[in-house]
PDB file of N, CA and C in Angstrom:
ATOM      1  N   UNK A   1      11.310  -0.286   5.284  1.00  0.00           N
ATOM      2  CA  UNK A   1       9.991   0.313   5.409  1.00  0.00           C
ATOM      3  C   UNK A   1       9.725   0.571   6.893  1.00  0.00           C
ATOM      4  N   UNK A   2       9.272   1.977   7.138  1.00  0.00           N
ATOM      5  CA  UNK A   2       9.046   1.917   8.247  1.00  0.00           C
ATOM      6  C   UNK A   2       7.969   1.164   9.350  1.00  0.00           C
ATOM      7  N   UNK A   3       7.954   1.050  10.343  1.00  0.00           N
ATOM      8  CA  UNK A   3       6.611   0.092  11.204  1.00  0.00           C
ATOM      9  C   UNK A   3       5.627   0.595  10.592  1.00  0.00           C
ATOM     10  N   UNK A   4       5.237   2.115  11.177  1.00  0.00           N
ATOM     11  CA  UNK A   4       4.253   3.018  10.531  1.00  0.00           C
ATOM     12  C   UNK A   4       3.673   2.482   9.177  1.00  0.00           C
ATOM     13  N   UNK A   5       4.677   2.926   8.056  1.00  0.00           N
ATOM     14  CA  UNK A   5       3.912   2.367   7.025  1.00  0.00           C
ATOM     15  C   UNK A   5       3.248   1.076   6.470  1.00  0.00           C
ATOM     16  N   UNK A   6       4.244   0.613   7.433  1.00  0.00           N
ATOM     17  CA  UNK A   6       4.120  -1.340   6.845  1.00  0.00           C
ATOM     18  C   UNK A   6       2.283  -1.642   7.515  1.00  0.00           C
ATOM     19  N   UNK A   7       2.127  -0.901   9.161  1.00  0.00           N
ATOM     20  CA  UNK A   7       0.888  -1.285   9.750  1.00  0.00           C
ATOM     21  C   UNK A   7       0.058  -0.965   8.869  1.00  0.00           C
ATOM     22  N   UNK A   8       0.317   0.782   7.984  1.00  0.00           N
ATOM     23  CA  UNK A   8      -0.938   1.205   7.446  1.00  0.00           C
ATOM     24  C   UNK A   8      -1.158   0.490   6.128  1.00  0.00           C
ATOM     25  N   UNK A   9      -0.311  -0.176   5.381  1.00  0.00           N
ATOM     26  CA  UNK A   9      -0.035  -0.800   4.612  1.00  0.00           C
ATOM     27  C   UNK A   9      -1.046  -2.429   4.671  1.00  0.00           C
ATOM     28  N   UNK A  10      -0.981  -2.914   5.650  1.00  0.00           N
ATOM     29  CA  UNK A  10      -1.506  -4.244   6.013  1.00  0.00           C
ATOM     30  C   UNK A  10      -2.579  -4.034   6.364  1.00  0.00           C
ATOM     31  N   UNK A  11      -3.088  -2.904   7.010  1.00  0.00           N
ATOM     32  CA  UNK A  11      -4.874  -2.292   7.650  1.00  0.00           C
ATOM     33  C   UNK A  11      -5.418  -2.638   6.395  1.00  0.00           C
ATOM     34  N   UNK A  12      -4.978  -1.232   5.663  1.00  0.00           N
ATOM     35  CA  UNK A  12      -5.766  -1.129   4.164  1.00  0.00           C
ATOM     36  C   UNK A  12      -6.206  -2.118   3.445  1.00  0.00           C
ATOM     37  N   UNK A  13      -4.657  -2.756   3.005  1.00  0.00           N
ATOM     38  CA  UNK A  13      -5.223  -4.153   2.456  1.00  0.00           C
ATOM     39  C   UNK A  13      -5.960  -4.857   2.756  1.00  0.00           C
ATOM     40  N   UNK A  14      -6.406  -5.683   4.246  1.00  0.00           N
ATOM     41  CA  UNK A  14      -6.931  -6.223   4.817  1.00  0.00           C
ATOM     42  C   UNK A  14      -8.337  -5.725   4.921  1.00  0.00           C
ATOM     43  N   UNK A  15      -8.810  -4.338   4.989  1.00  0.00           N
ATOM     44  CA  UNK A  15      -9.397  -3.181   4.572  1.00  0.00           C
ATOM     45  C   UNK A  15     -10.361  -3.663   3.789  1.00  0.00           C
ATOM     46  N   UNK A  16      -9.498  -4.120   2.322  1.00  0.00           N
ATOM     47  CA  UNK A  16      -9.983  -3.354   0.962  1.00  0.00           C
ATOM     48  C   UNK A  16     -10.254  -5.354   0.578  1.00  0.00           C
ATOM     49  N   UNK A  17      -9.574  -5.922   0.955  1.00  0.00           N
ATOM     50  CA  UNK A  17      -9.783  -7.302   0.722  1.00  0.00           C
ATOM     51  C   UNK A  17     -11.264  -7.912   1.522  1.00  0.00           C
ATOM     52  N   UNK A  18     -11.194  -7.575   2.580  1.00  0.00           N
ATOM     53  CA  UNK A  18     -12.553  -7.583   3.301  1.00  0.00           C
ATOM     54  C   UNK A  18     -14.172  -7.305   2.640  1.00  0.00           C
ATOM     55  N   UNK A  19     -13.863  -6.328   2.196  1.00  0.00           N
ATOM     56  CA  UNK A  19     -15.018  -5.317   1.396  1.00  0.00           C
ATOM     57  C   UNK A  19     -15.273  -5.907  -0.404  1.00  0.00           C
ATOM     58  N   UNK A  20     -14.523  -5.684  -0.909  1.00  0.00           N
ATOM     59  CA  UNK A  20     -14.122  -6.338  -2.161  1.00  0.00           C
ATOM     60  C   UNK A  20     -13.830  -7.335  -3.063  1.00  0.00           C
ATOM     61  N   UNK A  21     -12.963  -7.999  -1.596  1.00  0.00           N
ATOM     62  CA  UNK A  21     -12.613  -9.701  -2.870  1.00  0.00           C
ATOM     63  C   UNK A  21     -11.367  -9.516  -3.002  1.00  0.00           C
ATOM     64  N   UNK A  22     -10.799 -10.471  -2.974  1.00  0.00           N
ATOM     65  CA  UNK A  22      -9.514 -11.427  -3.189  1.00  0.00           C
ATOM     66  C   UNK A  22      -8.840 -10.434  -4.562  1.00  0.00           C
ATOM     67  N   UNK A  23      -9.902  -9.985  -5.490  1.00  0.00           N
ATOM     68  CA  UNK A  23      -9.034  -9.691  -6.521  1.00  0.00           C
ATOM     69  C   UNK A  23      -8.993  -8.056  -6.567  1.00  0.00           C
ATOM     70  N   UNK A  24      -9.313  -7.446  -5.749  1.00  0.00           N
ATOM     71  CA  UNK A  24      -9.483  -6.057  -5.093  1.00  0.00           C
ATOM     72  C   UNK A  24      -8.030  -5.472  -5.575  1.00  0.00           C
ATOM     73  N   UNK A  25      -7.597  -4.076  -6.285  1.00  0.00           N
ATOM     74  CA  UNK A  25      -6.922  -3.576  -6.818  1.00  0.00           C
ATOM     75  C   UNK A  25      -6.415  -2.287  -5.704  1.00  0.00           C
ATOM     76  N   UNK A  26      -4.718  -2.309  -5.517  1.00  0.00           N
ATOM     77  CA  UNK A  26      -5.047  -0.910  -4.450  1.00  0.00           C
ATOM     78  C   UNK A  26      -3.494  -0.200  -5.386  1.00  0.00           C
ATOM     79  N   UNK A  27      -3.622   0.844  -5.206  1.00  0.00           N
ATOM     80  CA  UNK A  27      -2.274   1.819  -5.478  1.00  0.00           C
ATOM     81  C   UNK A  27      -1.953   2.472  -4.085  1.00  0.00           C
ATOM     82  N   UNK A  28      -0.779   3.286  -4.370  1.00  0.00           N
ATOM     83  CA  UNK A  28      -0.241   3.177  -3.320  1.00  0.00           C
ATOM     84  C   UNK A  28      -0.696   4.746  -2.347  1.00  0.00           C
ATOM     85  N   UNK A  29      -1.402   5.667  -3.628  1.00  0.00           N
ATOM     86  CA  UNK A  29      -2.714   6.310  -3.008  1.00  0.00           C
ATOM     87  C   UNK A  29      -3.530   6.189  -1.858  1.00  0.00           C
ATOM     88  N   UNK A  30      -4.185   4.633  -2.276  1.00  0.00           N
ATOM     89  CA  UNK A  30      -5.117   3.987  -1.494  1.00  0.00           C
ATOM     90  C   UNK A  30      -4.547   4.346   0.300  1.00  0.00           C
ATOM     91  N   UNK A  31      -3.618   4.103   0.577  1.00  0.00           N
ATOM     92  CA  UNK A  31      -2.692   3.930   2.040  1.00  0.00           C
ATOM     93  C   UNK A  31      -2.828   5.806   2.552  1.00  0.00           C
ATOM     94  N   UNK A  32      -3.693   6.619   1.897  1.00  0.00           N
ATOM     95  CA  UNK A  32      -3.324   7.841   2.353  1.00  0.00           C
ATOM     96  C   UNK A  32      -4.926   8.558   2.126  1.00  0.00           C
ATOM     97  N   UNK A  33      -5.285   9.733   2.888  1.00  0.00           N
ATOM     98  CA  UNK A  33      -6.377  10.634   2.554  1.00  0.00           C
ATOM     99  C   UNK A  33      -6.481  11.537   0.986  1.00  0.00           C
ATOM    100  N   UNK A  34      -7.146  12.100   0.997  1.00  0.00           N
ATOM    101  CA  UNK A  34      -7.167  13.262  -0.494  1.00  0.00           C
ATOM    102  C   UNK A  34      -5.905  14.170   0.064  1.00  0.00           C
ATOM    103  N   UNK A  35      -5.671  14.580   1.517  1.00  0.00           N
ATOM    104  CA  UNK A  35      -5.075  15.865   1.770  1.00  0.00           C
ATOM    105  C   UNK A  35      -3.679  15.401   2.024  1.00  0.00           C
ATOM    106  N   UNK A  36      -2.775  15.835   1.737  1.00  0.00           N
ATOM    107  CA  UNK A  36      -1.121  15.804   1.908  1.00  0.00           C
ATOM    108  C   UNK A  36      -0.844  16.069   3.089  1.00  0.00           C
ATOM    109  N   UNK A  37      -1.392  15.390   4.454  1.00  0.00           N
ATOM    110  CA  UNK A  37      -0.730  15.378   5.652  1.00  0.00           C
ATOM    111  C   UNK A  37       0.635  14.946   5.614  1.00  0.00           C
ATOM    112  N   UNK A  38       0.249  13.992   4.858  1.00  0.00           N
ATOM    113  CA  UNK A  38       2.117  13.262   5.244  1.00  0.00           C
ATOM    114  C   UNK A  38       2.563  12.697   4.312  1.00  0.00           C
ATOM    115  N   UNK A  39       3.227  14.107   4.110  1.00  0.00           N
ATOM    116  CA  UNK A  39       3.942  14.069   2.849  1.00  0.00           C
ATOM    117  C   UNK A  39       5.495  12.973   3.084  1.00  0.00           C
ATOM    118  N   UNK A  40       6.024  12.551   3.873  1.00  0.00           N
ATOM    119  CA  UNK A  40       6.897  11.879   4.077  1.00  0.00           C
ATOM    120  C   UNK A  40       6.713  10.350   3.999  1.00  0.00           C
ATOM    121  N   UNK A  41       5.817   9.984   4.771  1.00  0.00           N
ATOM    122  CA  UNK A  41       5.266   8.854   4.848  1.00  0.00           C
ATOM    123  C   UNK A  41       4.818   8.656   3.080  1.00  0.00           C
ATOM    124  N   UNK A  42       4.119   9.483   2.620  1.00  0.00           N
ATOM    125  CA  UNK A  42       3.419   9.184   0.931  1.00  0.00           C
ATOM    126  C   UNK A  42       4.844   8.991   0.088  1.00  0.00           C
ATOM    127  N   UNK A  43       5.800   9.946   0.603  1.00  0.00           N
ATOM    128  CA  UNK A  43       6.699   9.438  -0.729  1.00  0.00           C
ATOM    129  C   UNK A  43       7.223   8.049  -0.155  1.00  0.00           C
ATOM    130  N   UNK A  44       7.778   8.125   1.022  1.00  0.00           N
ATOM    131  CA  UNK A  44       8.467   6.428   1.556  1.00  0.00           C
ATOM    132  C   UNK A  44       7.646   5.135   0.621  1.00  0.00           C
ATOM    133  N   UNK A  45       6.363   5.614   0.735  1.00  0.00           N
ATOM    134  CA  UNK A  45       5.328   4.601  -0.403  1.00  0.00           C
ATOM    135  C   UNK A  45       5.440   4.596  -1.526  1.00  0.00           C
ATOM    136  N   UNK A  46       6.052   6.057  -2.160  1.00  0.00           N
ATOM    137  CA  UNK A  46       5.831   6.125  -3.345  1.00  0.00           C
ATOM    138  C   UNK A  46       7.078   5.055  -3.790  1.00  0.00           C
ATOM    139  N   UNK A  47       8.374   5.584  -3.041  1.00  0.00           N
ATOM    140  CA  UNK A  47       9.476   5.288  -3.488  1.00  0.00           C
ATOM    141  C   UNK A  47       9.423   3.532  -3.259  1.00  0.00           C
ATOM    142  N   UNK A  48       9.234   3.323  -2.383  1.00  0.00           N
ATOM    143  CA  UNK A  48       8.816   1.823  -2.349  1.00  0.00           C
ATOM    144  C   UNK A  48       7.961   0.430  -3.307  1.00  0.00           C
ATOM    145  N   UNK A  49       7.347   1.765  -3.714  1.00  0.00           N
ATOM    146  CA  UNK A  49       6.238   0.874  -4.699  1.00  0.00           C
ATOM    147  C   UNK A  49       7.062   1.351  -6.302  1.00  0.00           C
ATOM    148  N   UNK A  50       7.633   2.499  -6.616  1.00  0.00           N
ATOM    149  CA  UNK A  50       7.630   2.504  -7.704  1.00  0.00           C
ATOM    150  C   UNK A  50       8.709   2.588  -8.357  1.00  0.00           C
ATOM    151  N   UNK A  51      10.003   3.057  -7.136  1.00  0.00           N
ATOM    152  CA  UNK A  51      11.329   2.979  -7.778  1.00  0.00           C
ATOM    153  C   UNK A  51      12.270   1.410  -6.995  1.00  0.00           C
ATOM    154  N   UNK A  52      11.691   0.905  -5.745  1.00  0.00           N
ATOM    155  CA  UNK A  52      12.224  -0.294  -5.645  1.00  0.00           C
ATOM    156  C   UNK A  52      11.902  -1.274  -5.923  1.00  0.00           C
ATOM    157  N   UNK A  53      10.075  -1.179  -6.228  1.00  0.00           N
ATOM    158  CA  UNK A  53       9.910  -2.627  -7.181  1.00  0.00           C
ATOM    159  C   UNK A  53       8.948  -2.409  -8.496  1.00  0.00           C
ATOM    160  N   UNK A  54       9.320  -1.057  -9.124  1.00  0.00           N
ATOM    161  CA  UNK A  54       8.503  -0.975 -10.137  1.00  0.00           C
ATOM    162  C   UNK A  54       6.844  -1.539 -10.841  1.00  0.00           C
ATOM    163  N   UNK A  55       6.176  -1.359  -9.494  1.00  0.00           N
ATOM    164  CA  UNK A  55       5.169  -1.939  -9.346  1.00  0.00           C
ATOM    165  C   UNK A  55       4.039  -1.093 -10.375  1.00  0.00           C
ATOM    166  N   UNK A  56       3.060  -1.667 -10.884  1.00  0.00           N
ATOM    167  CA  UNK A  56       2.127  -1.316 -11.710  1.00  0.00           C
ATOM    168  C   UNK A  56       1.459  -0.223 -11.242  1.00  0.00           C
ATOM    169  N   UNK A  57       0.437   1.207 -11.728  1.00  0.00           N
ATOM    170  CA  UNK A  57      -0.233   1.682 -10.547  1.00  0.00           C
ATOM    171  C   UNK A  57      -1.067   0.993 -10.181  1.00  0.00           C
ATOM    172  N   UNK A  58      -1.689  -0.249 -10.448  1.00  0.00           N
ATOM    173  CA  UNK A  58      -3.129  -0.570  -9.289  1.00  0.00           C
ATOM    174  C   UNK A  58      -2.283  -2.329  -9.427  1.00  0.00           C
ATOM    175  N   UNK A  59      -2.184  -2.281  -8.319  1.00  0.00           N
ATOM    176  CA  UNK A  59      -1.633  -4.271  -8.080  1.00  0.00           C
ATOM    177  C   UNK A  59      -2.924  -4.877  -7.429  1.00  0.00           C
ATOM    178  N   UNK A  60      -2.880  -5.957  -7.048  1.00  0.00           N
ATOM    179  CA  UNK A  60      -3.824  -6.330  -6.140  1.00  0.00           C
ATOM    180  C   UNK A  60      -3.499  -6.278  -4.754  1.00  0.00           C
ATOM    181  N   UNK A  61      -4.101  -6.163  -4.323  1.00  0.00           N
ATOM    182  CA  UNK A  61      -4.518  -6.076  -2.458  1.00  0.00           C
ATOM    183  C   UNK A  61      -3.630  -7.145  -2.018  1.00  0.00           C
ATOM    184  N   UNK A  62      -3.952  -8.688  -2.083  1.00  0.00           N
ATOM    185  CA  UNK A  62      -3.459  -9.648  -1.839  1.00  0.00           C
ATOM    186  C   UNK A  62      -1.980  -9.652  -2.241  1.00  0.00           C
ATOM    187  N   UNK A  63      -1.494  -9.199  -3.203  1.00  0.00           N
ATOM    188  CA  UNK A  63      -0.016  -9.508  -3.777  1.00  0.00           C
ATOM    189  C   UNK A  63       1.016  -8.342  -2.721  1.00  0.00           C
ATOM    190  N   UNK A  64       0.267  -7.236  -2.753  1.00  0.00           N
ATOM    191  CA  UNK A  64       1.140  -6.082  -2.069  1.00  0.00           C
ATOM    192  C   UNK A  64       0.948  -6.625  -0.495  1.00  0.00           C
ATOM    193  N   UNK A  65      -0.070  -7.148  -0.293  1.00  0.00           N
ATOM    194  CA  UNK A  65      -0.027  -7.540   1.679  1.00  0.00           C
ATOM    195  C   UNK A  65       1.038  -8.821   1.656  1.00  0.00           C
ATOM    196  N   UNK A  66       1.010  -9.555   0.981  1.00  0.00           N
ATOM    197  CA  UNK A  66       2.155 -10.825   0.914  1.00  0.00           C
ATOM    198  C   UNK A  66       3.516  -9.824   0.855  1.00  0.00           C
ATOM    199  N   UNK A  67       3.555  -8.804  -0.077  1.00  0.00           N
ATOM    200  CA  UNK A  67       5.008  -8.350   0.422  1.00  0.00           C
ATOM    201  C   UNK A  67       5.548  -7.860   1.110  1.00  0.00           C
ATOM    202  N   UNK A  68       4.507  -6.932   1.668  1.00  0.00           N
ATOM    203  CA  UNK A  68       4.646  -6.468   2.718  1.00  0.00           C
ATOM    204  C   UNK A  68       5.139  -7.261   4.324  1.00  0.00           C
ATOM    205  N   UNK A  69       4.109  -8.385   4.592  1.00  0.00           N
ATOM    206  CA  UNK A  69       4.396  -9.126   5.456  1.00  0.00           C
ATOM    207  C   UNK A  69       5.642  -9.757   5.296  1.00  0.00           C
ATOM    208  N   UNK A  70       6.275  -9.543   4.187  1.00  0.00           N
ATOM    209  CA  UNK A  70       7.474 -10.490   4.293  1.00  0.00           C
ATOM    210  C   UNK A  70       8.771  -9.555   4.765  1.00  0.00           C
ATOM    211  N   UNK A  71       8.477  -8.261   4.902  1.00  0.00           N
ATOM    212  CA  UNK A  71       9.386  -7.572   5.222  1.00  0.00           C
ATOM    213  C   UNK A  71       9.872  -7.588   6.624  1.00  0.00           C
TER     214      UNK A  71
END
């Protein structure tokens, strides 16, 4: 995973856990705007979340920042 994504990855969460609660739900959407700036960066997420760990679409906040950090 790249730095890039992993930071925007850990903001969000931290983000969305802040605002929400511990049991706060994010997809991998959440990490990006409505508009397809970056389209590279969105699939690296996509492919990350859905073909290397077949992740649900909405996980929790807390579970995806634990994996993240472990990278």
């Amino acid at each position: 995973m790249s730095p890039i994504l992993k930071a925007k990855i850990l903001e969000v969460c931290d983000k969305k856990i802040k605002e929400k609660g511990a049991n706060v739900g994010v997809s991998f959407y959440a990490f990006f705007e409505n508009k397809n700036t970056q389209p590279e960066l969105l699939m690296e997420a996509a492919t990350w979340w859905i073909q290397e760990h077949t992740l649900d679409h909405f996980e929790k906040a807390t579970k995806i920042k634990k994996m993240v950090e472990l990278l």
